[in-house]
Protein backbone atom coordinates (compact mmCIF):
# COMPACT_ATOMS: atom_id res chain seq x y z
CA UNK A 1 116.15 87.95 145.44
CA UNK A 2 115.74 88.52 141.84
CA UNK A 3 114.43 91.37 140.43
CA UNK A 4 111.14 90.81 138.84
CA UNK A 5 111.55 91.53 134.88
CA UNK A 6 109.61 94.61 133.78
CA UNK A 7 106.78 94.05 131.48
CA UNK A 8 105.37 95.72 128.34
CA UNK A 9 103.31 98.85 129.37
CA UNK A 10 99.50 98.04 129.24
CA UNK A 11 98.09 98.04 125.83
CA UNK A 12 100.87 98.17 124.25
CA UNK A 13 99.02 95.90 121.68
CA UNK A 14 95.89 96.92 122.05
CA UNK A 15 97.04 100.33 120.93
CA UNK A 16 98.48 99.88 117.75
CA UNK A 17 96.68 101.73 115.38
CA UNK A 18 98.46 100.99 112.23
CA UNK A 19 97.16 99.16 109.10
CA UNK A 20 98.30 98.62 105.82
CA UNK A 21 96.83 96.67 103.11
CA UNK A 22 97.56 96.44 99.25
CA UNK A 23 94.02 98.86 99.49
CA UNK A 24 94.57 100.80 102.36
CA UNK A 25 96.63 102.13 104.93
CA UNK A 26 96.12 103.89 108.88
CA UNK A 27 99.07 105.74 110.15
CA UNK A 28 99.44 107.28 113.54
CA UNK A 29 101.86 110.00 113.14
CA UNK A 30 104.19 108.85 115.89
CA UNK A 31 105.43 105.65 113.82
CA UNK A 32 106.27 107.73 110.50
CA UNK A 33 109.72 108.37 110.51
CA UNK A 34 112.22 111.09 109.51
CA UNK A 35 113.87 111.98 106.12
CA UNK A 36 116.32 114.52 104.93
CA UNK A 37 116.23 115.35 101.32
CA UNK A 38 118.72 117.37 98.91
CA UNK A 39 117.57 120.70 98.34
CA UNK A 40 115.57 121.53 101.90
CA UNK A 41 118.45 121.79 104.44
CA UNK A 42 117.63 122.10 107.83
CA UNK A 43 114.35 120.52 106.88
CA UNK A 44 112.48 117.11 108.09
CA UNK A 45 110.25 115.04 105.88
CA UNK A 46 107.95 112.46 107.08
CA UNK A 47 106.33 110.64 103.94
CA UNK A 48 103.02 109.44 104.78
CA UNK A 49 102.18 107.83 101.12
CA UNK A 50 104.29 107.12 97.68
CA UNK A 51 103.83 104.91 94.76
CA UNK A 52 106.25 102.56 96.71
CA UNK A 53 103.00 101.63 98.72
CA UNK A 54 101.01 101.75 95.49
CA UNK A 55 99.29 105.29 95.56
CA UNK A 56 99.48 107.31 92.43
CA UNK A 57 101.04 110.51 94.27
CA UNK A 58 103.05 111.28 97.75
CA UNK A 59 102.17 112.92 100.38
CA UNK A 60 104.52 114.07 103.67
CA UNK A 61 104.50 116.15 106.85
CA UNK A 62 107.06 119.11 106.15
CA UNK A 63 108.63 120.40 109.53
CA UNK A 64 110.75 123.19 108.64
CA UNK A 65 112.49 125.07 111.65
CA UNK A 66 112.88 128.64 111.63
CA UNK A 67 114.47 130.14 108.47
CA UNK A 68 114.98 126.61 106.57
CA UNK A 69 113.43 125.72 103.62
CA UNK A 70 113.96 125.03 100.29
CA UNK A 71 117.62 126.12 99.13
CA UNK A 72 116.61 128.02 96.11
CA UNK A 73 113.92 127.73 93.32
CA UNK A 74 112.99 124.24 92.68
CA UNK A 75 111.41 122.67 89.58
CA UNK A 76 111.39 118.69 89.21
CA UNK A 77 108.56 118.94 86.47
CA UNK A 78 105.93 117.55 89.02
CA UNK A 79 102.97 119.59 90.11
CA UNK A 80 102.87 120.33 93.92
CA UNK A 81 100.34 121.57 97.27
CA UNK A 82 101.57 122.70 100.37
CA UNK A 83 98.91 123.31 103.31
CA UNK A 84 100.32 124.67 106.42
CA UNK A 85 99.07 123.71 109.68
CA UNK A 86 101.78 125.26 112.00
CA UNK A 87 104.20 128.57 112.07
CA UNK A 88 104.41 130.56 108.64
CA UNK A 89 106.16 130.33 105.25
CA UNK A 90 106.65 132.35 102.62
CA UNK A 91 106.04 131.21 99.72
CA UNK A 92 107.48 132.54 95.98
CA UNK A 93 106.54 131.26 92.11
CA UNK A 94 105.91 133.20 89.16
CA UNK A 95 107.41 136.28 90.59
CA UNK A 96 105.10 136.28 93.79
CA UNK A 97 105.80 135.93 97.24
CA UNK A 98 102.81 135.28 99.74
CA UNK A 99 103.23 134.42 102.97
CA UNK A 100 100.94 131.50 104.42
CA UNK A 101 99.70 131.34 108.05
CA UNK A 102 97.89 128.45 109.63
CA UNK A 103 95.25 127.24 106.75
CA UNK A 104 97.16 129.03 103.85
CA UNK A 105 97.71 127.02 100.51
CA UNK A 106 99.49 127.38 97.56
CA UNK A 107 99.85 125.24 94.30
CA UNK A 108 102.59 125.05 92.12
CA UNK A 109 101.70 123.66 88.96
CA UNK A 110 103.59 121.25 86.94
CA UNK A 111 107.17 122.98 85.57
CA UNK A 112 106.56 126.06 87.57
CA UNK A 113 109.54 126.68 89.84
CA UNK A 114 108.86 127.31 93.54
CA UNK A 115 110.51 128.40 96.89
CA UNK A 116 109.27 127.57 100.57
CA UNK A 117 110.86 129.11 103.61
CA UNK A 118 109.92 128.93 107.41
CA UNK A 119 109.53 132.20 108.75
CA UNK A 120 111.88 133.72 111.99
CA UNK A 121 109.24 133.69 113.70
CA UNK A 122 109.43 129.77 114.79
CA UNK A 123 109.27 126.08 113.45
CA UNK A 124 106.62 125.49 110.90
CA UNK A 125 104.66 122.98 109.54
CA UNK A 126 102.96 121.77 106.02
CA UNK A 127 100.96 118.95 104.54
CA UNK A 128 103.30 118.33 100.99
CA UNK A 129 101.47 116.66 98.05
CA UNK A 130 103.37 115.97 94.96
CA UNK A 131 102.21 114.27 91.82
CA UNK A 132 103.21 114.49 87.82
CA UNK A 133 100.51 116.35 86.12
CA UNK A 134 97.93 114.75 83.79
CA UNK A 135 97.15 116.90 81.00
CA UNK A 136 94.64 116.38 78.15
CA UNK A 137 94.96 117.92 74.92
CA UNK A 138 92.74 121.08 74.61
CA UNK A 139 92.43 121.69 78.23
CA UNK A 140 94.08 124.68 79.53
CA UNK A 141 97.05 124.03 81.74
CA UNK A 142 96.07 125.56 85.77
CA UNK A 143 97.91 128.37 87.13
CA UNK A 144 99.36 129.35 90.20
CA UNK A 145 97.22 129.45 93.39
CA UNK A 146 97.15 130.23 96.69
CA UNK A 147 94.44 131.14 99.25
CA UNK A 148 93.21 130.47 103.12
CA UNK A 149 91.05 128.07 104.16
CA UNK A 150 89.07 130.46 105.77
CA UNK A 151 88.16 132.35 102.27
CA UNK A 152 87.77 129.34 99.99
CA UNK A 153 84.47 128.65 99.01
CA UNK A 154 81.84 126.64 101.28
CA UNK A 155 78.93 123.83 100.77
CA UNK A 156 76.95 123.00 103.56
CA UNK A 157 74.80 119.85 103.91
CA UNK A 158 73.45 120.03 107.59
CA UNK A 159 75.70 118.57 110.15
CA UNK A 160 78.67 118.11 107.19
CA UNK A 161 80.23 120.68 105.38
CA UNK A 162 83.14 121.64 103.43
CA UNK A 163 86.04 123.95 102.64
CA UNK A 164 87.03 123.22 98.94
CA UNK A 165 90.45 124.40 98.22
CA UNK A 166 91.44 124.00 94.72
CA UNK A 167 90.18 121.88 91.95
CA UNK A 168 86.79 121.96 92.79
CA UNK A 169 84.56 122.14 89.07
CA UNK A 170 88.09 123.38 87.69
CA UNK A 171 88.47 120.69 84.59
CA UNK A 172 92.14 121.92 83.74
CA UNK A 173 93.20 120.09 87.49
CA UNK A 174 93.57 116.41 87.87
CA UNK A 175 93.05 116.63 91.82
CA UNK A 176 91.50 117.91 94.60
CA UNK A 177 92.28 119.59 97.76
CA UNK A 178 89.60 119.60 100.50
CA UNK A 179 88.53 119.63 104.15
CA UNK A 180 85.70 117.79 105.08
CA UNK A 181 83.53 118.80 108.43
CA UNK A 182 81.63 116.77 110.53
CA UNK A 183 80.01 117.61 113.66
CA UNK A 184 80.04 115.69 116.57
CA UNK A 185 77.62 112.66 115.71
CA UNK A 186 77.33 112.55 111.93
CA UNK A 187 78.32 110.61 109.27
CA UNK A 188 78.83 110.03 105.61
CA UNK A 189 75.35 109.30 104.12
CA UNK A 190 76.55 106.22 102.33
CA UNK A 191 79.23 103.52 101.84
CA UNK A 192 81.41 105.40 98.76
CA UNK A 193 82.61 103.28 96.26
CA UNK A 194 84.83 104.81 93.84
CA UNK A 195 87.61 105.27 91.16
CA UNK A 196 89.17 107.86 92.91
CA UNK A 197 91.90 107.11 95.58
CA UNK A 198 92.21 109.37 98.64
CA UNK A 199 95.08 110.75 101.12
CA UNK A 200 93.05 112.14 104.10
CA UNK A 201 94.91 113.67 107.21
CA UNK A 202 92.89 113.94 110.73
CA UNK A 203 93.38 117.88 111.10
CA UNK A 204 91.37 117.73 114.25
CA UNK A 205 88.71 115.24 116.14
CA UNK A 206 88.37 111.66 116.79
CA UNK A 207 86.58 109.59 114.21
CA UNK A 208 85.23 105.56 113.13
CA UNK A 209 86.63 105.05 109.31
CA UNK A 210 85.10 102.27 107.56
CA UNK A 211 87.98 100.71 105.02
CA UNK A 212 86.94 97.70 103.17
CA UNK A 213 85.24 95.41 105.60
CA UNK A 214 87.07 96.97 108.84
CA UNK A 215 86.49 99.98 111.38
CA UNK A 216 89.50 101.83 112.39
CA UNK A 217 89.51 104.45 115.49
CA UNK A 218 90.93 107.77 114.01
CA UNK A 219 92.98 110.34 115.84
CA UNK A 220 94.02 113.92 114.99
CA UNK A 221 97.34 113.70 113.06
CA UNK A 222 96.43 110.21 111.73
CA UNK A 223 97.25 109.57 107.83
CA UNK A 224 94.45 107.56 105.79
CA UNK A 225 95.86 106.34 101.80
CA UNK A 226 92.86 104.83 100.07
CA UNK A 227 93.15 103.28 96.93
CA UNK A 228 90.55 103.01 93.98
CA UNK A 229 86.94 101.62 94.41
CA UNK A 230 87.92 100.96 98.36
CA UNK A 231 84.43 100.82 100.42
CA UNK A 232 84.88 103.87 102.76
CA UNK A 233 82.35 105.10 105.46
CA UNK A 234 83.38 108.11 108.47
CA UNK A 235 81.13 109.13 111.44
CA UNK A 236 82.44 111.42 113.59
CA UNK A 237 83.04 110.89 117.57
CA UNK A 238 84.14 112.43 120.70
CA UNK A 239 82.92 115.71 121.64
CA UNK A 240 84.46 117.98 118.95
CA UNK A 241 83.86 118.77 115.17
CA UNK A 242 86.02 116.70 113.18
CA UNK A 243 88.16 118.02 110.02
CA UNK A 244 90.87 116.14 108.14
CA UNK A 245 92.61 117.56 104.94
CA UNK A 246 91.50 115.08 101.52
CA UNK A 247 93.41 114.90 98.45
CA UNK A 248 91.00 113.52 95.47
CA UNK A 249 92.07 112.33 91.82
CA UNK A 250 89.64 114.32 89.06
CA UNK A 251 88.83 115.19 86.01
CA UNK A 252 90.68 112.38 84.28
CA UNK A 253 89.63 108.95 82.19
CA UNK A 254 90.40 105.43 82.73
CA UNK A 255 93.89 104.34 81.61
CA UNK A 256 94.41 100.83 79.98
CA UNK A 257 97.61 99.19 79.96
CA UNK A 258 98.90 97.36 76.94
C-alpha cells in the first residue's frame, strides 16, 4: 500500500503575512534572515529596511549574545539609534558609558564614534537605525543622547498617546524616534498622507494597518517600511494596548534632482 504523501500544513497560504511593494512593505520577523557584519563579532543582524528596497535609511534587529558587540569604537560618518528591547548594553561615545535596559536609547550623531556591548548578564536585543545626516547651514549640529522610554516626554490624546524619544520640535535632527500607543479599540483619526516615510516595528499588540488601498493584520515583532505620501490608517485589536517603535524623516525640504 502506498503511503499517502504528506500535505502542506493548513494555512500555510493563508498565513503569509508578507508584502512588499515599490511603496510599502509587511515583514513578519520569522522570514528576515541572518547577517554577520565586520566589526560586531559574535553578533547577528537582521535588516528589516535599506535603500536597496528604496527607503532613505536602514533599519535591523541587533541580537548580540552575551559579551559581543561592537569590536572597538566605530565611526562610518553616518548618524545612528539603537533602542533595546531585550537584555542590556552598555553603551560608550564622547567619553560616556551608559548602560541601557529594556526601553533605553541612545543616539550617536553623525562622525561621533560609538561602542555597543551586550552585557554578561545574557543575550540582548536592539532596534538599529542608521542614516547619513542632513545638515543645513546655520543649524546647530545634535549631540549625543540617550534616555528611557519611561522618562521621555508624553502627549496624550484620549485613547492614543505617545512616548517621543528624540527629535521631537528639535530642528537641528532630520528624524524622529517614537512609540505610538493605542488602546484596545482605537484608531488613527484620519487617513495620513504625507512626505515623510516611516519604519514602524510592532513592540507589542495586534493591529489592522491600512497601506495604500490594502489592510494588513499586524503582529508584535512585525516590520512596516512606508514610503513618501503612502495612505496609512492603524486601529488597534485584540485585547491589549498596542505600541510599535516609528522612525519619522523631519525637519528637512524637498530635494530636486537635476
Amino acid at each position: 500500500m502506498r503511503t499517502p504523501t504528506p500535505h502542506p500544513p493548513p494555512g500555510i497560504i493563508g498565513h503569509n503575512r508578507t508584502m512588499l511593494t515599490p511603496h510599502y512593505c509587511v515583514f513578519p520577523p520569522e522570514g528576515i534572515m541572518d547577517s554577520v557584519l565586520p566589526g560586531w563579532p559574535g553578533c547577528i543582524i537582521r535588516f528589516q529596511t535599506s535603500p536597496a528596497m528604496g527607503a532613505r535609511f536602514a533599519q535591523a534587529l541587533l541580537i548580540a549574545p552575551a559579551g559581543s558587540g561592537t569590536d572597538g569604537p566605530r565611526n562610518d560618518g553616518l548618524e545612528h539609534f539603537f533602542y533595546v528591547q531585550q537584555g542590556a548594553m552598555t553603551f560608550t561615545a564622547d567619553g560616556q558609558t551608559t548602560t541601557l535596559a529594556p526601553g533605553g536609547f541612545a543616539y550617536a550623531p553623525a562622525g561621533m564614534a560609538y561602542s555597543l556591548v551586550a552585557t554578561d548578564a545574557g543575550e540582548a536585543r536592539a532596534i538599529w537605525v542608521k542614516r547619513p545626516f542632513e545638515g543645513v547651514p546655520g543649524v546647530p549640529l545634535p549631540g549625543l543622547r540617550t534616555g528611557h522610554r519611561d522618562d521621555a516626554p508624553r502627549e496624550d490624546s484620549g485613547p492614543r498617546w505617545r512616548h517621543f524619544l528624540i527629535g521631537n520640535k528639535d530642528i537641528s535632527m532630520d528624524f524622529e524616534m517614537n512609540i505610538m500607543c493605542y488602546a484596545p479599540g482605537a484608531h488613527f483619526w484620519c487617513i495620513e498622507t504625507h512626505v515623510m516615510e516611516h519604519g514602524m516595528v510592532m513592540l507589542q499588540g495586534q493591529a489592522l494597518q491600512l497601506l495604500g488601498r490594502d489592510w494588513h493584520e499586524l503582529w508584535t515583532g512585525d516590520f512596516v517600511w512606508m514610503g513618501p505620501y503612502l495612505p496609512q490608517q492603524i486601529y488597534a485589536t485584540g485585547t491589549e494596548v498596542v505600541e510599535y517603535l516609528l522612525y519619522k524623516d523631519v525637519n528637512r525640504d524637498v530635494t530636486f534632482r537635476p
